[in-house]
C-alpha atoms as a PDB file:
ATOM      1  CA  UNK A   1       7.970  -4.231 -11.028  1.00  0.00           C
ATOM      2  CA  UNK A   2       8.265  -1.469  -8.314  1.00  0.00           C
ATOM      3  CA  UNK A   3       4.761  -0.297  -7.543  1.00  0.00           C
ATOM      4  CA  UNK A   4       5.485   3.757  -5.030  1.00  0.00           C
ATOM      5  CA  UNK A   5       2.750   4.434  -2.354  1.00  0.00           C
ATOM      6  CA  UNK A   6       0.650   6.552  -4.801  1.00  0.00           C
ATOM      7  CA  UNK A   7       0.603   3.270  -7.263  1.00  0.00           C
ATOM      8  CA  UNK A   8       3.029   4.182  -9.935  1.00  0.00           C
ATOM      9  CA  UNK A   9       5.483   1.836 -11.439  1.00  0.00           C
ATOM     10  CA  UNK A  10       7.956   1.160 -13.442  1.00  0.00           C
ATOM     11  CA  UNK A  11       9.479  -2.569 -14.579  1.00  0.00           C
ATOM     12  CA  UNK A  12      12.486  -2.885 -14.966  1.00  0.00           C
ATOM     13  CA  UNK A  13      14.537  -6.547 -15.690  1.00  0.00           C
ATOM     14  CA  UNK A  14      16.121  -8.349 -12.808  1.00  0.00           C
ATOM     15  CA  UNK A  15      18.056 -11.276 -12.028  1.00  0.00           C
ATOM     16  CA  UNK A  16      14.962 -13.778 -11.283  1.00  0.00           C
ATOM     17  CA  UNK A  17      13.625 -14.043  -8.341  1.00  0.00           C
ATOM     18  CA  UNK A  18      16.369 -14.898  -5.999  1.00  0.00           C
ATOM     19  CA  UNK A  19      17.846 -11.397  -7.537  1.00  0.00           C
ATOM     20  CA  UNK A  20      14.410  -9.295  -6.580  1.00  0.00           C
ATOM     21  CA  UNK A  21      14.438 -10.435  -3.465  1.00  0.00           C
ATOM     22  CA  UNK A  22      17.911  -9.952  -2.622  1.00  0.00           C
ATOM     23  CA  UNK A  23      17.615  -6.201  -3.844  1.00  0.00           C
ATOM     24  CA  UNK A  24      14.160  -5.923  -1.704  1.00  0.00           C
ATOM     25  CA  UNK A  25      16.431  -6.985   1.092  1.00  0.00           C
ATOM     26  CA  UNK A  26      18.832  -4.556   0.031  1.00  0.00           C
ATOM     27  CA  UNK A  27      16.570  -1.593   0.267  1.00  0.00           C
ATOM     28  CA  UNK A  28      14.308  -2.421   3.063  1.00  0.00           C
ATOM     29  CA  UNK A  29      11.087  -2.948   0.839  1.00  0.00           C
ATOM     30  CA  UNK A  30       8.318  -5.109   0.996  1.00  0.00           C
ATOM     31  CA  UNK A  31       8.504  -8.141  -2.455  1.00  0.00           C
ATOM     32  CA  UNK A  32       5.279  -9.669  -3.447  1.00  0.00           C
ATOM     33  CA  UNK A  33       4.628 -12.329  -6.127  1.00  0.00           C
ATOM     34  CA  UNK A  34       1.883 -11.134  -8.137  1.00  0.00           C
ATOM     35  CA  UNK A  35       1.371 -14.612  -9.221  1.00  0.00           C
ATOM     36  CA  UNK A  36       0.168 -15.107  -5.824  1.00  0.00           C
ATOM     37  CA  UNK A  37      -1.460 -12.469  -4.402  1.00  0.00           C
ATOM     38  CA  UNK A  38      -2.288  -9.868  -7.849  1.00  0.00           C
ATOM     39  CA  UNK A  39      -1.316  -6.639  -8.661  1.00  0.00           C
ATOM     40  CA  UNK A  40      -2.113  -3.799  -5.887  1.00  0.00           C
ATOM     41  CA  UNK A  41      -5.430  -2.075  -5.892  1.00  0.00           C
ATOM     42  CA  UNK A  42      -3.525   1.504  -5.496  1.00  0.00           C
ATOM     43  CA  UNK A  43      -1.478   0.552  -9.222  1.00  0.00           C
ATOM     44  CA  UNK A  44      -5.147  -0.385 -10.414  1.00  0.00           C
ATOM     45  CA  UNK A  45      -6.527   2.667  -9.000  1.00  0.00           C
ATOM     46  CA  UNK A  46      -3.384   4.725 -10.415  1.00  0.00           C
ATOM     47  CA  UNK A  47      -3.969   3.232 -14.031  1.00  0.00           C
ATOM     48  CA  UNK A  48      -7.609   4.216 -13.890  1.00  0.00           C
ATOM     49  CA  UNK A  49      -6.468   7.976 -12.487  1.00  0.00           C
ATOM     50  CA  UNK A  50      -4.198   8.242 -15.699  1.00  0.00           C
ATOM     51  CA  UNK A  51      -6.511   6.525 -18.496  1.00  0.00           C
ATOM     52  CA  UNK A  52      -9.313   8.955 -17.315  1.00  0.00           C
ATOM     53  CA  UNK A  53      -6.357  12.168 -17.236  1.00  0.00           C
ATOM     54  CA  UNK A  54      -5.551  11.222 -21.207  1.00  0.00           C
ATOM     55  CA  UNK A  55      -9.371  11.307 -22.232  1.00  0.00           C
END
């Protein structure tokens, strides 16, 4: 999943995990396992923004 500074993502299918972090490497980005340490408060937050825009 790519999470953007504003928190909206997209998921898209890679080649495990070996392959996510070679294409983090790749493009300079920070990788986190959200296994480990959650999903971001800003894609929370972003969610939230975008429920409460469709109501």
């Amino acid at each position: 999943m790519l999470i953007a500074h504003d928190g909206e993502w997209t998921r898209r299918r890679i080649d495990g995990p070996d392959g996510a972090r070679r294409f983090a490497h790749r493009l300079a980005i920070p990788i986190y396992d959200v296994r480990l340490v959650g999903y971001p408060q800003r894609m929370r937050d972003y969610n939230e923004r975008r429920k409460r825009a469709a109501n």
